[in-house]
PDB file of N, CA and C in Angstrom:
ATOM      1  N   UNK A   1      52.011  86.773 110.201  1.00  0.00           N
ATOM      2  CA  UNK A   1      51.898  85.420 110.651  1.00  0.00           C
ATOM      3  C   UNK A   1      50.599  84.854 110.079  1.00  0.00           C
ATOM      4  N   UNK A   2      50.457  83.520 109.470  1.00  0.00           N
ATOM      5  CA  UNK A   2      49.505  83.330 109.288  1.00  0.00           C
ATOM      6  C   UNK A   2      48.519  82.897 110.176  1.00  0.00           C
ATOM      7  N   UNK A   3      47.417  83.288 109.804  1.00  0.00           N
ATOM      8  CA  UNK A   3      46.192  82.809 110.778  1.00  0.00           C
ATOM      9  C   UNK A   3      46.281  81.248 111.343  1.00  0.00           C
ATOM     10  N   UNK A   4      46.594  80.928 110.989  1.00  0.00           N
ATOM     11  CA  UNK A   4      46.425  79.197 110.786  1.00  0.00           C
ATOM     12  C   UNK A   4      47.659  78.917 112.445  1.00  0.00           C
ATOM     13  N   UNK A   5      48.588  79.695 112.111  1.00  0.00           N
ATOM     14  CA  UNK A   5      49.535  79.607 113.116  1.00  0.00           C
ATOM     15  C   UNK A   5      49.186  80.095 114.391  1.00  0.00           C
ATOM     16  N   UNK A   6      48.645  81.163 114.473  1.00  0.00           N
ATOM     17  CA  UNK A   6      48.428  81.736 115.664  1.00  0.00           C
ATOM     18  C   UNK A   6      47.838  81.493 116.935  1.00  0.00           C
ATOM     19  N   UNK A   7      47.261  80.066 116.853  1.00  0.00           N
ATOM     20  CA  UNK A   7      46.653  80.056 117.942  1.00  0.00           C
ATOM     21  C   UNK A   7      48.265  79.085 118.701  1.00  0.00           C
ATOM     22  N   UNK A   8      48.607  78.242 117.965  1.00  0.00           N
ATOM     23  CA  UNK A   8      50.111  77.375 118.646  1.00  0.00           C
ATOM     24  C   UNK A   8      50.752  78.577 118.820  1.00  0.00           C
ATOM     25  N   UNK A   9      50.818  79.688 118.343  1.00  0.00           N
ATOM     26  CA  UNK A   9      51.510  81.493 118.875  1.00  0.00           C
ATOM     27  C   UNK A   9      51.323  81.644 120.141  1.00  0.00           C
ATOM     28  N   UNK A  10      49.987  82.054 120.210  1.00  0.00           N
ATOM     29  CA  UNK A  10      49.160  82.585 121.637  1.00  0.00           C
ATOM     30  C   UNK A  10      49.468  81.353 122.679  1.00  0.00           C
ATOM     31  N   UNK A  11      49.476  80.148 122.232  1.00  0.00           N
ATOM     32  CA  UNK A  11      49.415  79.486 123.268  1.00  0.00           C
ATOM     33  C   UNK A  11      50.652  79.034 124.048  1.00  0.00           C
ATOM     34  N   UNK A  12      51.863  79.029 123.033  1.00  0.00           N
ATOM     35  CA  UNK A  12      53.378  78.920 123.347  1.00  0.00           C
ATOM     36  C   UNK A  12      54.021  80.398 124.431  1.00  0.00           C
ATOM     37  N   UNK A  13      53.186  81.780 124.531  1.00  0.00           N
ATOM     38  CA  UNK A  13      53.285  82.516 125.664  1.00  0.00           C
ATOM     39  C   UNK A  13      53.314  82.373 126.892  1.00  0.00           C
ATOM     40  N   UNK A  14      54.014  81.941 127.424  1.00  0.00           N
ATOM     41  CA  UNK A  14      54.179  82.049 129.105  1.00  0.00           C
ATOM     42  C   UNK A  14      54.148  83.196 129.918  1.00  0.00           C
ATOM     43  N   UNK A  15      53.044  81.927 130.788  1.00  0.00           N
ATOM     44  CA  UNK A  15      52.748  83.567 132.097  1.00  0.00           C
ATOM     45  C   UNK A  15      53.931  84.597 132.783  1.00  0.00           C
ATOM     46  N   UNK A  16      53.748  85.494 133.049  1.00  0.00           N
ATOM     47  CA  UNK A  16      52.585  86.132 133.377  1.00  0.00           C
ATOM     48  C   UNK A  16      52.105  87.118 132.014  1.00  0.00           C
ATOM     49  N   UNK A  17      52.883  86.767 130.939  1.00  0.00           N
ATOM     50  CA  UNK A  17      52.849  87.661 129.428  1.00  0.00           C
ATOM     51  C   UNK A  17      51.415  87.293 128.690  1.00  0.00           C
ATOM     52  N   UNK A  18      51.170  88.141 128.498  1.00  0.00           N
ATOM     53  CA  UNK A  18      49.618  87.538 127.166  1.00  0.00           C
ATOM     54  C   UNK A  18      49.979  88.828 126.087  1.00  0.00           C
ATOM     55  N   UNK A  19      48.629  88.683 125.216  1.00  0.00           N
ATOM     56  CA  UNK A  19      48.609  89.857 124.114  1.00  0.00           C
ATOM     57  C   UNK A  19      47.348  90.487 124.462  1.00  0.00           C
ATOM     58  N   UNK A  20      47.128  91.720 123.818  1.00  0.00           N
ATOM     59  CA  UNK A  20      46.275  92.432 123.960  1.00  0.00           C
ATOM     60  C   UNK A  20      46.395  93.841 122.856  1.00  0.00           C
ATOM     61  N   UNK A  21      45.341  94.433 123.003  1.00  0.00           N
ATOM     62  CA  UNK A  21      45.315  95.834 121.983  1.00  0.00           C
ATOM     63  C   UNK A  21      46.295  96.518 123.235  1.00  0.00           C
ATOM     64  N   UNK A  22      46.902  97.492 122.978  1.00  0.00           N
ATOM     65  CA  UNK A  22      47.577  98.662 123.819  1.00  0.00           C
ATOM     66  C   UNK A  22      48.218  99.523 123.039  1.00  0.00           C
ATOM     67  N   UNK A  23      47.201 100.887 124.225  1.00  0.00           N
ATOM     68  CA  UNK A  23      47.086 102.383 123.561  1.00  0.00           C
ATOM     69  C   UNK A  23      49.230 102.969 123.011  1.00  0.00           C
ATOM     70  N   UNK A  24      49.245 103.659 122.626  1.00  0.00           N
ATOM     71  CA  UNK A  24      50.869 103.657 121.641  1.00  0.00           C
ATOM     72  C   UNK A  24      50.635 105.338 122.547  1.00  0.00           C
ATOM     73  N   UNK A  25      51.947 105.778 122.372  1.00  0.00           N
ATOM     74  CA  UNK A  25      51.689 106.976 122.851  1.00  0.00           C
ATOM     75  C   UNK A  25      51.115 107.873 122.189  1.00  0.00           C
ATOM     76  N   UNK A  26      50.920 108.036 120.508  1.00  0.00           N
ATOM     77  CA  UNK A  26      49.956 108.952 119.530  1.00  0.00           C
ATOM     78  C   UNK A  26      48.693 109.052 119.978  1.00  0.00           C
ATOM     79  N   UNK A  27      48.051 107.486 120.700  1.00  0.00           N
ATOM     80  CA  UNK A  27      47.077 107.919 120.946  1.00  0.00           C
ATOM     81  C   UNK A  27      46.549 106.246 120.070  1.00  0.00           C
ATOM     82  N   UNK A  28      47.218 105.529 119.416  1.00  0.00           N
ATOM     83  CA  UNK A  28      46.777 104.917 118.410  1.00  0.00           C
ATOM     84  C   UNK A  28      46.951 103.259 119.399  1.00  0.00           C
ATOM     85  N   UNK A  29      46.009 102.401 118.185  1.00  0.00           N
ATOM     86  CA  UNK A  29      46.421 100.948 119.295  1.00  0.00           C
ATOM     87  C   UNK A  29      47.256  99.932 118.780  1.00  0.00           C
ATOM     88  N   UNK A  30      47.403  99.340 119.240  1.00  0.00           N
ATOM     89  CA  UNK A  30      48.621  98.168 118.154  1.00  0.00           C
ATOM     90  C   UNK A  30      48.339  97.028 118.544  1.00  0.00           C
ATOM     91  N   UNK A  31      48.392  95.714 118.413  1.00  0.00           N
ATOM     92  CA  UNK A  31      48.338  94.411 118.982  1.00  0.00           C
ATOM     93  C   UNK A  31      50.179  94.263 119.612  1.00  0.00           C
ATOM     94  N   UNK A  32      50.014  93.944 121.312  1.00  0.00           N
ATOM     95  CA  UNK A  32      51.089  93.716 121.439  1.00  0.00           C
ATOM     96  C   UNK A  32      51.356  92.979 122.636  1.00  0.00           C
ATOM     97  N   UNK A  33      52.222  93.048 123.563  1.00  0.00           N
ATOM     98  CA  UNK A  33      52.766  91.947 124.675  1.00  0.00           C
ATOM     99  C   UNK A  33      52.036  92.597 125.846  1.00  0.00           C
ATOM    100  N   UNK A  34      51.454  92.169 127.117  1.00  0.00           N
ATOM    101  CA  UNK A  34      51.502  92.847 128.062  1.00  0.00           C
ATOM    102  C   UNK A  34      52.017  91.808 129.160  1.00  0.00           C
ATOM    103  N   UNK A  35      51.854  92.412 130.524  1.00  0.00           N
ATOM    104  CA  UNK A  35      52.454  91.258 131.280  1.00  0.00           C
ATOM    105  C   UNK A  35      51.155  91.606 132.616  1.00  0.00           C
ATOM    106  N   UNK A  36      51.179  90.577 133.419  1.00  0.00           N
ATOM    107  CA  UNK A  36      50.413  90.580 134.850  1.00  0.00           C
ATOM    108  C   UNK A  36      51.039  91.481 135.570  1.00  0.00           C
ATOM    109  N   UNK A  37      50.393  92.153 136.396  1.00  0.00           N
ATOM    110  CA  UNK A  37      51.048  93.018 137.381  1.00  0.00           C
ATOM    111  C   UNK A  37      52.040  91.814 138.277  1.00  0.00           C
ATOM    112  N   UNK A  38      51.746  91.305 138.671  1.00  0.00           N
ATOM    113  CA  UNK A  38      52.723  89.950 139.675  1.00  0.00           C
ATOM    114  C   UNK A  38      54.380  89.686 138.465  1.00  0.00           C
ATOM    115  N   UNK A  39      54.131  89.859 136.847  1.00  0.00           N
ATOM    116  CA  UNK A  39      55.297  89.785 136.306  1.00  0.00           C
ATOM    117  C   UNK A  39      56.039  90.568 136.532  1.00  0.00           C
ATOM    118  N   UNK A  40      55.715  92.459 137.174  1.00  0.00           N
ATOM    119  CA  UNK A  40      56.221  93.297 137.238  1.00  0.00           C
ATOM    120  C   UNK A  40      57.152  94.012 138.095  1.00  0.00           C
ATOM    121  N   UNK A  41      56.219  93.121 139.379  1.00  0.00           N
ATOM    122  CA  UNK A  41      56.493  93.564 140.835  1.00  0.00           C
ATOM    123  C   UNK A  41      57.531  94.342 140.900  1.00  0.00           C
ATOM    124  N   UNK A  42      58.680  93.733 140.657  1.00  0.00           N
ATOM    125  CA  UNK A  42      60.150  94.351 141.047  1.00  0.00           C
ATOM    126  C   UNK A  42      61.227  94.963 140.118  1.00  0.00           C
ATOM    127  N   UNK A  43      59.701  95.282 138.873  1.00  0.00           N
ATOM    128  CA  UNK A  43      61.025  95.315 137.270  1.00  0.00           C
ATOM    129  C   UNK A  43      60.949  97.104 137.873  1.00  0.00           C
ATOM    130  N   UNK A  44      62.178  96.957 136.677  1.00  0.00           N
ATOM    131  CA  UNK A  44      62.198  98.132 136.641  1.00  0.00           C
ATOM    132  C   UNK A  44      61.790  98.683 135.409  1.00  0.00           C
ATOM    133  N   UNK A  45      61.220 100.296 135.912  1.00  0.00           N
ATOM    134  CA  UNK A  45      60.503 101.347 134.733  1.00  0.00           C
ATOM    135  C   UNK A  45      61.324 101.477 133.743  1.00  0.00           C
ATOM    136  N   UNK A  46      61.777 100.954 132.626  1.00  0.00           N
ATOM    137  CA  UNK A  46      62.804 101.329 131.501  1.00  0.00           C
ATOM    138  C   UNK A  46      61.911 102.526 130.201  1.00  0.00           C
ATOM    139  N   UNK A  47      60.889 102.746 130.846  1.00  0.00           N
ATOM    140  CA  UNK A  47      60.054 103.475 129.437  1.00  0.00           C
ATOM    141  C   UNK A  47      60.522 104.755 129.131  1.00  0.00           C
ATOM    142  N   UNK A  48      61.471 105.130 129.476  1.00  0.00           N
ATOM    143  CA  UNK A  48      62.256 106.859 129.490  1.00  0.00           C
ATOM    144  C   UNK A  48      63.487 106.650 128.754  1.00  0.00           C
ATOM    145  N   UNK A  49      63.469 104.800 127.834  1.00  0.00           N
ATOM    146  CA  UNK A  49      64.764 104.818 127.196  1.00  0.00           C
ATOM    147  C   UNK A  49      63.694 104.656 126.072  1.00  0.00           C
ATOM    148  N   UNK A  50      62.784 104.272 125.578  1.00  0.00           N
ATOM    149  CA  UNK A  50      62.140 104.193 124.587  1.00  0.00           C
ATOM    150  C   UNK A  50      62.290 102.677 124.255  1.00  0.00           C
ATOM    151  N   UNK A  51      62.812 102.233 124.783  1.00  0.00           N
ATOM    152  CA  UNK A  51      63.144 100.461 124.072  1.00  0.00           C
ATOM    153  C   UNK A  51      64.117  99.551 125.115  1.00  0.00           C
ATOM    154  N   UNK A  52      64.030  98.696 124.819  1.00  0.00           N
ATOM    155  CA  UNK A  52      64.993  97.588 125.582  1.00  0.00           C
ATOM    156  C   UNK A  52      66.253  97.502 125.390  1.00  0.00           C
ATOM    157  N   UNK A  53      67.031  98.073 123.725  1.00  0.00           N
ATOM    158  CA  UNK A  53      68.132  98.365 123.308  1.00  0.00           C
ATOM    159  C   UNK A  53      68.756  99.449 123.728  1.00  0.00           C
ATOM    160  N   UNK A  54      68.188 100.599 124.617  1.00  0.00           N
ATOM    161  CA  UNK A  54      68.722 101.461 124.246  1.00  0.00           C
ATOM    162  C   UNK A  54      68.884 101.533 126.279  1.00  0.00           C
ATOM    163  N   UNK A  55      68.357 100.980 126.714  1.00  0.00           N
ATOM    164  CA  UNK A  55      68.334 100.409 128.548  1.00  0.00           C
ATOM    165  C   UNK A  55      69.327  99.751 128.564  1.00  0.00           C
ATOM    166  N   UNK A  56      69.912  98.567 127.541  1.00  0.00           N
ATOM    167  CA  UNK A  56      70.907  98.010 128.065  1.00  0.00           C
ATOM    168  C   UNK A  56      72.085  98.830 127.633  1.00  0.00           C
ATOM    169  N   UNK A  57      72.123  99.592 126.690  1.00  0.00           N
ATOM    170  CA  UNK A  57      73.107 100.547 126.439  1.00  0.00           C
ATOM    171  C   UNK A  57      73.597 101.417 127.390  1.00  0.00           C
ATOM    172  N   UNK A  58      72.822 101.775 128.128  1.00  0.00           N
ATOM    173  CA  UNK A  58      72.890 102.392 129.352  1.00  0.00           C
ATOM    174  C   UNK A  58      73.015 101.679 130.390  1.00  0.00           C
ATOM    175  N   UNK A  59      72.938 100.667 130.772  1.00  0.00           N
ATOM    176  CA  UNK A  59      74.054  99.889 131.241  1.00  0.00           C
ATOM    177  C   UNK A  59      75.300 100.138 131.624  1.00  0.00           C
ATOM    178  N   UNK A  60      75.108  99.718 130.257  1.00  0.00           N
ATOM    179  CA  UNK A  60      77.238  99.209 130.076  1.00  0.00           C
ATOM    180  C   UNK A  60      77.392 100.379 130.602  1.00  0.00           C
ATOM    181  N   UNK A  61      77.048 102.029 130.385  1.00  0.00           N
ATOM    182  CA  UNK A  61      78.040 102.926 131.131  1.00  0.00           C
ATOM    183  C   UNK A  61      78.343 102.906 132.460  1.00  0.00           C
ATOM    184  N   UNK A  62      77.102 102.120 133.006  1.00  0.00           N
ATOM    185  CA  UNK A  62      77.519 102.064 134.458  1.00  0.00           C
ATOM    186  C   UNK A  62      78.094 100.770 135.349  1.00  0.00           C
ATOM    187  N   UNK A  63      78.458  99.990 133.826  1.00  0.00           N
ATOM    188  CA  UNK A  63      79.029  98.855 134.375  1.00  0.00           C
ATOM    189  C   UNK A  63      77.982  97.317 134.695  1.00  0.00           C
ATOM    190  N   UNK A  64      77.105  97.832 134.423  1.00  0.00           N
ATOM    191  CA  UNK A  64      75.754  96.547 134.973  1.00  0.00           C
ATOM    192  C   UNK A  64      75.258  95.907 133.791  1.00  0.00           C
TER     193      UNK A  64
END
């Protein structure tokens, strides 16, 4: 993205989401999404599918 863009980027994010550095599981950091704890309250833990694609896949087997 170019620099030039990024701040109309950052600023088009809606709460409770921002960006930030966050640790990767290697150990390494990445620039990426985080959310407020208040965005979270009631989500559910999907991090044992590795991704968002692979949660809703698991789904469908159970019908939801």
């Amino acid at each position: 993205m170019p620099v030039a863009e990024f701040g109309r980027f950052a600023a088009a994010i809606p709460a409770p989401l921002g960006l930030a550095k966050i640790r990767l599981e290697d150990g390494s950091f990445a620039s990426g999404f985080i959310a407020e704890a208040v965005g979270v309250k009631d989500a559910v833990d999907i991090s044992r599918y590795k991704g968002w694609r692979a949660y809703v896949e698991d789904r469908k087997d159970y019908g939801q």
